[in-house]
N, C-alpha and C. Protein backbone atom coordinates (compact mmCIF):
# COMPACT_ATOMS: atom_id res chain seq x y z
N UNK A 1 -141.79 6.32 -88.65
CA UNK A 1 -140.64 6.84 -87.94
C UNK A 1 -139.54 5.77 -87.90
N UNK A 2 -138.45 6.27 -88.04
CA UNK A 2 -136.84 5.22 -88.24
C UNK A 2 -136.85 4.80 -87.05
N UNK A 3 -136.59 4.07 -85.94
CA UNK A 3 -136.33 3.14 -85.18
C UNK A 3 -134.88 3.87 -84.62
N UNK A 4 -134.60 4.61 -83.14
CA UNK A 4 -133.73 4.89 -82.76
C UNK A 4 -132.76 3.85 -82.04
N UNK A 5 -131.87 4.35 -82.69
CA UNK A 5 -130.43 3.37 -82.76
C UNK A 5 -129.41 3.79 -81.60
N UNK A 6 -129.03 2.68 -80.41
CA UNK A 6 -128.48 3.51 -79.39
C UNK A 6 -127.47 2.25 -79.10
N UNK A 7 -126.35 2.44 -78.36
CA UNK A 7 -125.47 1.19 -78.23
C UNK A 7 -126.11 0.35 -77.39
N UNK A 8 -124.96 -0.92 -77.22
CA UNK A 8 -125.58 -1.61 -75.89
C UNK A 8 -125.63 -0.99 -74.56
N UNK A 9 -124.44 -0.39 -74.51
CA UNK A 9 -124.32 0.18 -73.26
C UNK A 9 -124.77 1.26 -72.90
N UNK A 10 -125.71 1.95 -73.87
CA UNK A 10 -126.77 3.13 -73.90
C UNK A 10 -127.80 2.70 -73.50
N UNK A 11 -128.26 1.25 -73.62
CA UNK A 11 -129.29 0.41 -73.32
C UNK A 11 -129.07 0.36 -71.91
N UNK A 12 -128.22 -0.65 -71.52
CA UNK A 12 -127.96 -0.79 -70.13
C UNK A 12 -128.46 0.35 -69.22
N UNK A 13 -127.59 1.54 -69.30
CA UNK A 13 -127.65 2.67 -68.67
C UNK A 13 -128.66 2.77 -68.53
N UNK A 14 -129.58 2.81 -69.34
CA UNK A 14 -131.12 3.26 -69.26
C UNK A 14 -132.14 2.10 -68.36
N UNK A 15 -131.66 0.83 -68.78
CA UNK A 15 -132.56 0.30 -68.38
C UNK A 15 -132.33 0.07 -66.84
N UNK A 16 -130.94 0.10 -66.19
CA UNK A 16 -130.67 -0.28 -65.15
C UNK A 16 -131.41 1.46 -64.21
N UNK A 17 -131.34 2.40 -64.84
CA UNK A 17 -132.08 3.55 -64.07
C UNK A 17 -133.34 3.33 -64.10
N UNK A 18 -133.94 2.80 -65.18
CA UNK A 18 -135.32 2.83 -64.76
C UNK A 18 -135.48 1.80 -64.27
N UNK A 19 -135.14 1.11 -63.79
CA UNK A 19 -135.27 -0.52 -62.68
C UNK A 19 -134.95 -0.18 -61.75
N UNK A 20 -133.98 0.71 -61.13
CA UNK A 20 -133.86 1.51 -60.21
C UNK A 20 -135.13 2.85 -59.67
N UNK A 21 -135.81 2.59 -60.54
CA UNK A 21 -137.24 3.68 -60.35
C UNK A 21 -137.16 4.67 -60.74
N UNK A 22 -136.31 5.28 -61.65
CA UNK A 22 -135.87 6.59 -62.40
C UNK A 22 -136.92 6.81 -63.37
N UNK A 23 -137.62 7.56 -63.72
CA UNK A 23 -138.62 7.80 -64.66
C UNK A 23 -137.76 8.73 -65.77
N UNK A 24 -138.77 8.39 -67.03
CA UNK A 24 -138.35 8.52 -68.41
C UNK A 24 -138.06 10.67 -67.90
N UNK A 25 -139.08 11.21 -66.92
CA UNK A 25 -139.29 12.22 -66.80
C UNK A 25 -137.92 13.07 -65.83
N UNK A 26 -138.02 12.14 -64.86
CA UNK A 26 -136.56 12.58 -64.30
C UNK A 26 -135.16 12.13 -64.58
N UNK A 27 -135.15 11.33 -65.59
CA UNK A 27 -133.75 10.93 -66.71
C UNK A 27 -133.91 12.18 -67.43
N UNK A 28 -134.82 12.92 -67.66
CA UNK A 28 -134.38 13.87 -68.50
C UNK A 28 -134.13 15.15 -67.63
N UNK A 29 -134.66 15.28 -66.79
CA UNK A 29 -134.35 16.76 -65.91
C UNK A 29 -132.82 16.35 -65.24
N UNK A 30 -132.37 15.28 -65.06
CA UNK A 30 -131.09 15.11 -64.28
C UNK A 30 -129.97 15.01 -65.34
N UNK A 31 -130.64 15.10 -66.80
CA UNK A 31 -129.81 15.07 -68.18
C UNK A 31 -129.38 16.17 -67.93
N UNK A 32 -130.91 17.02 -68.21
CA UNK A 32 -130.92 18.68 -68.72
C UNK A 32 -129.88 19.08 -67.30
N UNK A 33 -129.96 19.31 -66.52
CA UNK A 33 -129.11 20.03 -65.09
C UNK A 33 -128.09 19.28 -65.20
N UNK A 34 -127.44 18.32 -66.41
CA UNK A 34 -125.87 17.58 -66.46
C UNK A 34 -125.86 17.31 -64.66
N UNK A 35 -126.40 16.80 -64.11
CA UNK A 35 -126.48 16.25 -62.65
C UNK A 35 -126.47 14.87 -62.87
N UNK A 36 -125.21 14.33 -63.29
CA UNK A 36 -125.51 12.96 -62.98
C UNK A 36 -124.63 12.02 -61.82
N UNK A 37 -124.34 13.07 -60.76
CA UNK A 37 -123.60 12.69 -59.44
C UNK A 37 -125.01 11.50 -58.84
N UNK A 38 -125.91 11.96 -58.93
CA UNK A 38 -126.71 10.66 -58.52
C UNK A 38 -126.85 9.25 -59.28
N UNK A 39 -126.86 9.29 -60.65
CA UNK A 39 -126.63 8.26 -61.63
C UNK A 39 -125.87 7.40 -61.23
N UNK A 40 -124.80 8.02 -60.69
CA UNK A 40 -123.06 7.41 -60.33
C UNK A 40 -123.41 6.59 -59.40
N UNK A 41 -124.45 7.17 -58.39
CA UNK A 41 -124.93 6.49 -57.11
C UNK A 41 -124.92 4.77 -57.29
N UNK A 42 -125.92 5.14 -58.45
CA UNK A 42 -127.16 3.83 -58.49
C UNK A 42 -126.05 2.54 -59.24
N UNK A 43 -125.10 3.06 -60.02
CA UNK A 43 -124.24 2.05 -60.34
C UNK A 43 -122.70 2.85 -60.93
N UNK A 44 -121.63 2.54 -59.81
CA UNK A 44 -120.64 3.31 -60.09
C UNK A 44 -119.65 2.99 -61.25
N UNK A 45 -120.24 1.83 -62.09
CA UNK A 45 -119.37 1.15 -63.19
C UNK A 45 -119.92 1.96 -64.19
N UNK A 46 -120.55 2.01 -64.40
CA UNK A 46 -121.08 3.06 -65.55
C UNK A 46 -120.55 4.73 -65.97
N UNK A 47 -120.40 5.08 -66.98
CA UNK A 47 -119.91 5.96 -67.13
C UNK A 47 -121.25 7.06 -67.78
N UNK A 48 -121.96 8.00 -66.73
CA UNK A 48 -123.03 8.21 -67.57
C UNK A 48 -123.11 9.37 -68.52
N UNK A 49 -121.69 10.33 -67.98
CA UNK A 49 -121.19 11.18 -69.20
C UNK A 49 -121.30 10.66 -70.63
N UNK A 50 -121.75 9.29 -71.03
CA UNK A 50 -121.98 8.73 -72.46
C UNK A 50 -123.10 8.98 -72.59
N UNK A 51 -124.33 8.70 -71.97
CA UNK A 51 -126.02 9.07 -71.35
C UNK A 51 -125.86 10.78 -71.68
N UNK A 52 -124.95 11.53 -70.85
CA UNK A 52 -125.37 13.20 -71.05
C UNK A 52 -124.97 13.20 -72.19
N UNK A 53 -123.92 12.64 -72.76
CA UNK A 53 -123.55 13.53 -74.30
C UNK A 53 -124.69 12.73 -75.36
N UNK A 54 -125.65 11.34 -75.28
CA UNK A 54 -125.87 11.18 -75.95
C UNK A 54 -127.21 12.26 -76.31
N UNK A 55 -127.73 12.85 -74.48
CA UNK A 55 -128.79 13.68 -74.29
C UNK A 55 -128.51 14.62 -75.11
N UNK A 56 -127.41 15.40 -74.87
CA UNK A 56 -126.66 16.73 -75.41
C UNK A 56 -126.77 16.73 -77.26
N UNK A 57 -126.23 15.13 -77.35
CA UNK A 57 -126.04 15.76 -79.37
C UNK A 57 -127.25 15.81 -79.96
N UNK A 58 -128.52 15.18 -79.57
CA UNK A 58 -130.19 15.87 -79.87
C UNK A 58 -131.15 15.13 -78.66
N UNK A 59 -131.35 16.15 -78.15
CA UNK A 59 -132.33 15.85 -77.03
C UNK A 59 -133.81 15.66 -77.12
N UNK A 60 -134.30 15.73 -78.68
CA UNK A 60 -135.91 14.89 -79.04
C UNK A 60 -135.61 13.73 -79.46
N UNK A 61 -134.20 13.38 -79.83
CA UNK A 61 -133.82 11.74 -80.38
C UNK A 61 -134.45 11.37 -79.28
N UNK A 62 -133.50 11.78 -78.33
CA UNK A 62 -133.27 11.00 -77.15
C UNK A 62 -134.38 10.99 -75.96
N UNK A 63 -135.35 11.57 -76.26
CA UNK A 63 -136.28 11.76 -75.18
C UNK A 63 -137.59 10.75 -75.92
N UNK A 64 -137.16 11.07 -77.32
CA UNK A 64 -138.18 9.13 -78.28
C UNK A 64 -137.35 8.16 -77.91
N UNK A 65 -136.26 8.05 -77.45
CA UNK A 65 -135.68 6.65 -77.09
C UNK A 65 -136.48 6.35 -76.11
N UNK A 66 -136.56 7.35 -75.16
CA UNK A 66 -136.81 6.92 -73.68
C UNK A 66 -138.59 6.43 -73.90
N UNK A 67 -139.25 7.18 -74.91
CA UNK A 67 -140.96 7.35 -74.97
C UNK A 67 -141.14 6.13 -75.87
N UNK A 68 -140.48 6.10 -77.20
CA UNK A 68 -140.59 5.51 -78.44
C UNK A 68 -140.49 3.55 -78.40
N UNK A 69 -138.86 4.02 -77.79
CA UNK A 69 -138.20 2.58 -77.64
C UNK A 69 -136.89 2.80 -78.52
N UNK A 70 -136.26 2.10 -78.69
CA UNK A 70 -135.30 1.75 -79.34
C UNK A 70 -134.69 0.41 -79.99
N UNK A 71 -133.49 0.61 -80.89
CA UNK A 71 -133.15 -0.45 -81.50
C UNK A 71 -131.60 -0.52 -80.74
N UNK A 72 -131.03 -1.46 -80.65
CA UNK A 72 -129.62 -1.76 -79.85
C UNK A 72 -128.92 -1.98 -81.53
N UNK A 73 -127.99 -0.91 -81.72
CA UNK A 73 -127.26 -1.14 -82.81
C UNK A 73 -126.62 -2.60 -83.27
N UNK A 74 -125.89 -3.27 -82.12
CA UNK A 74 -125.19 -4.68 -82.04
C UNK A 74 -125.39 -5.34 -80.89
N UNK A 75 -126.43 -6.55 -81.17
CA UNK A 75 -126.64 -7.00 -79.59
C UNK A 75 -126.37 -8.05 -79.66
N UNK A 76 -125.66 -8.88 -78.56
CA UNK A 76 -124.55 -10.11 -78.27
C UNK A 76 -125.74 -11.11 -77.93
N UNK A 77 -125.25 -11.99 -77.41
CA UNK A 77 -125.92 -13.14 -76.75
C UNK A 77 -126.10 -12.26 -75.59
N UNK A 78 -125.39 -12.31 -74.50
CA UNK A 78 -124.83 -11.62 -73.32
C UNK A 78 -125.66 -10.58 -73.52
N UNK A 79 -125.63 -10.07 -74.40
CA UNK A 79 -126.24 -8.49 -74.17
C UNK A 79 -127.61 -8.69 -73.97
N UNK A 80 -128.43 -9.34 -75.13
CA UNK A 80 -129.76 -9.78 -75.21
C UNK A 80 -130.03 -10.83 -73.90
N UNK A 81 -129.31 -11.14 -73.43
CA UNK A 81 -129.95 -12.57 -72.40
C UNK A 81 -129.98 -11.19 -71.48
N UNK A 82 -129.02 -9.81 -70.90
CA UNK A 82 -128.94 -8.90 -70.05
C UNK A 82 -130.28 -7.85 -70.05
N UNK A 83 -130.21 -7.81 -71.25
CA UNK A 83 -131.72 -6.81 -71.54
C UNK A 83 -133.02 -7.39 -71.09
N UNK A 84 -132.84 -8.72 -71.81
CA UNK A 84 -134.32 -9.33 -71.44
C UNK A 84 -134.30 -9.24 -69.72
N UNK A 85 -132.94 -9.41 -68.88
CA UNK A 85 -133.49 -9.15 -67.44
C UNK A 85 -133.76 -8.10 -67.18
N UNK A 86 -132.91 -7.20 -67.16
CA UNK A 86 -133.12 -5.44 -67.47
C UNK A 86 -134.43 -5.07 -67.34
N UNK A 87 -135.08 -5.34 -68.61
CA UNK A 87 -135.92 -4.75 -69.43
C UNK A 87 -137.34 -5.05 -68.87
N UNK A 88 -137.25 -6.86 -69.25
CA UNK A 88 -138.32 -7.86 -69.03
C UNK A 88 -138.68 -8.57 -67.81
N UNK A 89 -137.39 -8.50 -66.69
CA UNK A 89 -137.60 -9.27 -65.82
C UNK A 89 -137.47 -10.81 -66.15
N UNK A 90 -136.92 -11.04 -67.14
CA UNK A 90 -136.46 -12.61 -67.92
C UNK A 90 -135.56 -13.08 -68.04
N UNK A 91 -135.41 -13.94 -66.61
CA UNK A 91 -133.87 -14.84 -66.60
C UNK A 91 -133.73 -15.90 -67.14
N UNK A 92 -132.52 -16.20 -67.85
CA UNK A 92 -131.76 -17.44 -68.52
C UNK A 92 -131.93 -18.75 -67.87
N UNK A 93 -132.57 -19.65 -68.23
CA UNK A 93 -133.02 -21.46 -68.04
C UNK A 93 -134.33 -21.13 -66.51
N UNK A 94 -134.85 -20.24 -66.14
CA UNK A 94 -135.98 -19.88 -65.60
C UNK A 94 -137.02 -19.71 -66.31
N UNK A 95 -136.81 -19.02 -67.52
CA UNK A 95 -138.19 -18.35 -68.31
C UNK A 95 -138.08 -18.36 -69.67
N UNK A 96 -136.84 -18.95 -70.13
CA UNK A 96 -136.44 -19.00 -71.62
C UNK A 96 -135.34 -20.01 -71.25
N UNK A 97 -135.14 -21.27 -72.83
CA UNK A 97 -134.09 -21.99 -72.54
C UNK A 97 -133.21 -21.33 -73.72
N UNK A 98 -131.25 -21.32 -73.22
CA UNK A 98 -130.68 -20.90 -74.41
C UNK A 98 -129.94 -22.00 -75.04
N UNK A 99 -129.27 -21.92 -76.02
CA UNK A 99 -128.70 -23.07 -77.07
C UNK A 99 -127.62 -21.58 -77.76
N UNK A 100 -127.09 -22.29 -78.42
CA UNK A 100 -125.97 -21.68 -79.38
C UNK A 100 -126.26 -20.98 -80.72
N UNK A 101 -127.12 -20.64 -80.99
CA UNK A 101 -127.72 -20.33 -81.73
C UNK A 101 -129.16 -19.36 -81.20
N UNK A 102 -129.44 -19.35 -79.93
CA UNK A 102 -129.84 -18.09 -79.11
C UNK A 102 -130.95 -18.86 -78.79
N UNK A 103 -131.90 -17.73 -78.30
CA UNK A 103 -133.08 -18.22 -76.84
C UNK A 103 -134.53 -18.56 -77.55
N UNK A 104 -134.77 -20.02 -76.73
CA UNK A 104 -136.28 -20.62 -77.26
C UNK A 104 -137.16 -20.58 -75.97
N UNK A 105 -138.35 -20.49 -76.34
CA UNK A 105 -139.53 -20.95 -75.88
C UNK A 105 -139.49 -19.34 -74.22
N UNK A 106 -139.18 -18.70 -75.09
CA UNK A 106 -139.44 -17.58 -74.01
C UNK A 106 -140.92 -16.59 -73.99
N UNK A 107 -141.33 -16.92 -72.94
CA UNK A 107 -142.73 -16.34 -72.75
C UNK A 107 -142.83 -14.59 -72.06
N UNK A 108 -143.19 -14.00 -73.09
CA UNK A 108 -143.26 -12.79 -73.18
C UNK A 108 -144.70 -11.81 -73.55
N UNK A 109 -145.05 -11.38 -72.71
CA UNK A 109 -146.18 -10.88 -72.53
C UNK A 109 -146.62 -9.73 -73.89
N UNK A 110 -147.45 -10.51 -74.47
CA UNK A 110 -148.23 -9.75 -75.89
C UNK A 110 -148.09 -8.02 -75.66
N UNK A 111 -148.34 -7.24 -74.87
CA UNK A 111 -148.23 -5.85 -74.85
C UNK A 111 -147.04 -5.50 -74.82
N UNK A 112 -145.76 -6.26 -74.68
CA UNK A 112 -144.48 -6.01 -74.60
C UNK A 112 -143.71 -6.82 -75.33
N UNK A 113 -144.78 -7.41 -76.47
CA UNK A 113 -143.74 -8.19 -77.22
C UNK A 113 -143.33 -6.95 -78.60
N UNK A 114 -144.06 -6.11 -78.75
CA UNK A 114 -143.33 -5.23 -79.67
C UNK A 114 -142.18 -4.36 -79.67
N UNK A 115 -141.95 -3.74 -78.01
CA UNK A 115 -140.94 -3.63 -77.33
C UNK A 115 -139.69 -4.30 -77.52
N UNK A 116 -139.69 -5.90 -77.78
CA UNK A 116 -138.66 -6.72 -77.49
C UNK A 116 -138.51 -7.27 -79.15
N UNK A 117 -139.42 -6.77 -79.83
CA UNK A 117 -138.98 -6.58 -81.64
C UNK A 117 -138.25 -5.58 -81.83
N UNK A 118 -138.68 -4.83 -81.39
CA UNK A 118 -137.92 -3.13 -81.43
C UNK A 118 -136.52 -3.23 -81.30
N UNK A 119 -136.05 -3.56 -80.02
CA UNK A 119 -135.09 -3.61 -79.56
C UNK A 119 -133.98 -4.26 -80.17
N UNK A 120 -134.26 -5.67 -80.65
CA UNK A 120 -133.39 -6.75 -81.51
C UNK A 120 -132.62 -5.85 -82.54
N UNK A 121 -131.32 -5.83 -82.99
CA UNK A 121 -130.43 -5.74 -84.04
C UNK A 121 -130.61 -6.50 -84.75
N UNK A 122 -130.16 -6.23 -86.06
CA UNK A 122 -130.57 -6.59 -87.62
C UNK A 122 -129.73 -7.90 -87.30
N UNK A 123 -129.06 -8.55 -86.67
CA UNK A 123 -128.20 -9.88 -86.36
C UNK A 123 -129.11 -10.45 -85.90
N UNK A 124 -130.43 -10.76 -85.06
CA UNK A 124 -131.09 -11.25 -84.66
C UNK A 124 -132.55 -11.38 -85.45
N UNK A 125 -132.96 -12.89 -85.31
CA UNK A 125 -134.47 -13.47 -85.80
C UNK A 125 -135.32 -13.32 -84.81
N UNK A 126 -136.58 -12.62 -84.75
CA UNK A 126 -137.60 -13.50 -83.30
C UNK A 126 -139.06 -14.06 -84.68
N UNK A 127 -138.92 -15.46 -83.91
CA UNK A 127 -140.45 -16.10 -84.53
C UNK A 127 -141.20 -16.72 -83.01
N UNK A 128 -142.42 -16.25 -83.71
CA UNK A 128 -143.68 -16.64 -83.12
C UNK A 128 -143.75 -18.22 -82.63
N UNK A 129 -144.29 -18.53 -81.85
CA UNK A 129 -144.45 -20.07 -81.90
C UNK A 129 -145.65 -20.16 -81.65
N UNK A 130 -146.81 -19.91 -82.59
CA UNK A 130 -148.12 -19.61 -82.47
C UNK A 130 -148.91 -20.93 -82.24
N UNK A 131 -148.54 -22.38 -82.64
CA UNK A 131 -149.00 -23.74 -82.27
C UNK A 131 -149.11 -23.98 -80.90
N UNK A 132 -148.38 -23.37 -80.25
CA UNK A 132 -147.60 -23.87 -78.60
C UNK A 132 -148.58 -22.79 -77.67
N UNK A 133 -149.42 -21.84 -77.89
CA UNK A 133 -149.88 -21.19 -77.39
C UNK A 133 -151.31 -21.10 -76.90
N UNK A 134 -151.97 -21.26 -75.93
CA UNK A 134 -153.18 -20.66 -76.25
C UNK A 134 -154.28 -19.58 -75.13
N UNK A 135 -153.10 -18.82 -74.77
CA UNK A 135 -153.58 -17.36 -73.84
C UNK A 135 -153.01 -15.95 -74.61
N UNK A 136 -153.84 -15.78 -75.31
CA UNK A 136 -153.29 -14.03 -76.05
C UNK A 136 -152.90 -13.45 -75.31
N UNK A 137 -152.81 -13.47 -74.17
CA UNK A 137 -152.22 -12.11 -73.65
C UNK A 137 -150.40 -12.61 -73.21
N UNK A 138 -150.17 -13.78 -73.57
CA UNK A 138 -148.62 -14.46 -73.96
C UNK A 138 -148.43 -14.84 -75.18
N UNK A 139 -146.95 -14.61 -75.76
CA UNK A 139 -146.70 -14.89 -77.01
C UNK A 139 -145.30 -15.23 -76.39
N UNK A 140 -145.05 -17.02 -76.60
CA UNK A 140 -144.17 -17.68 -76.57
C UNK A 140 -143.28 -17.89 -78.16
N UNK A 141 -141.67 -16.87 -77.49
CA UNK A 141 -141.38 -16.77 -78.99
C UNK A 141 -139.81 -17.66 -79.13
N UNK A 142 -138.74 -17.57 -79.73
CA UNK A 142 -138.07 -17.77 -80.12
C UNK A 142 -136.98 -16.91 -80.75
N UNK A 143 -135.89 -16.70 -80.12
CA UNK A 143 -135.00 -15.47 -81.06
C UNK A 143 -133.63 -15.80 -81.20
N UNK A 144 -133.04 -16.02 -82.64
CA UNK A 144 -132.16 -16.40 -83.40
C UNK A 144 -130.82 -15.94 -83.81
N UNK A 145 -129.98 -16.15 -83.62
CA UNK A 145 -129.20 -15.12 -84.20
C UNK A 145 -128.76 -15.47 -86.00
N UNK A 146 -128.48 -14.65 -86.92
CA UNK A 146 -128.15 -14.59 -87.68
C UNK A 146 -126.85 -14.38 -88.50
């Protein structure tokens, strides 16, 4: 299966509702009923009429984004250091150090490190740092930009 492709700010949206406790199940019933006066609630900067129309132009894309995962078409520094909190619960010089050339020695939990492959844009490297390790159920990685 192709790897669904959604913006950054398709990302955001999503991830900041489900950190908010929104389930993959009621993002879609508050899609389907175009009810997103509560969405607005949870963060009024957001515009989530981008979220319904992306529901609206195919709604099995978009319901494998939410199940599947996704790929972030173009992801920034900023964007990726935002997701990993979002997403991962992984803040900048706490749990990963960054440099100019993007984030090292970030420890990311093996069942969710495929998640955080997924996600990366074709601009971005992640390598393993398999020497530095020795609890499988962490995979301390490294991710690059290109």
């Amino acid at each position: 299966m192709e790897n669904n492709k959604i913006s950054l700010m398709d990302a955001y949206m999503i991830e900041t509702l489900r950190s908010s406790g929104i389930s993959n199940e009621e993002m879609v019933v508050l899609l389907e009923k175009k009810d997103i006066s509560d969405l607005k609630r949870i963060n009024k900067k957001f515009d989530f009429n981008n979220l319904l129309n992306l529901y609206e132009q195919d709604k099995d894309t978009f319901k494998s984004v939410l199940q599947d995962g996704y790929t972030v078409k173009f992801l920034t520094m900023n964007g990726l250091k935002n997701l990993l909190q979002m997403k991962f619960d992984k803040v900048a010089e706490k749990d990963y150090e960054i440099s100019e050339t993007g984030i090292h020695r970030l420890e990311i939990e093996t069942q969710k490190f495929p998640a955080l492959q997924q996600l990366l844009s074709i601009n971005w490297l992640i390598e393993e740092q398999t020497d530095t390790n020795i609890d499988p159920s962490i995979k301390i990685v490294n991710i690059q930009i290109v």
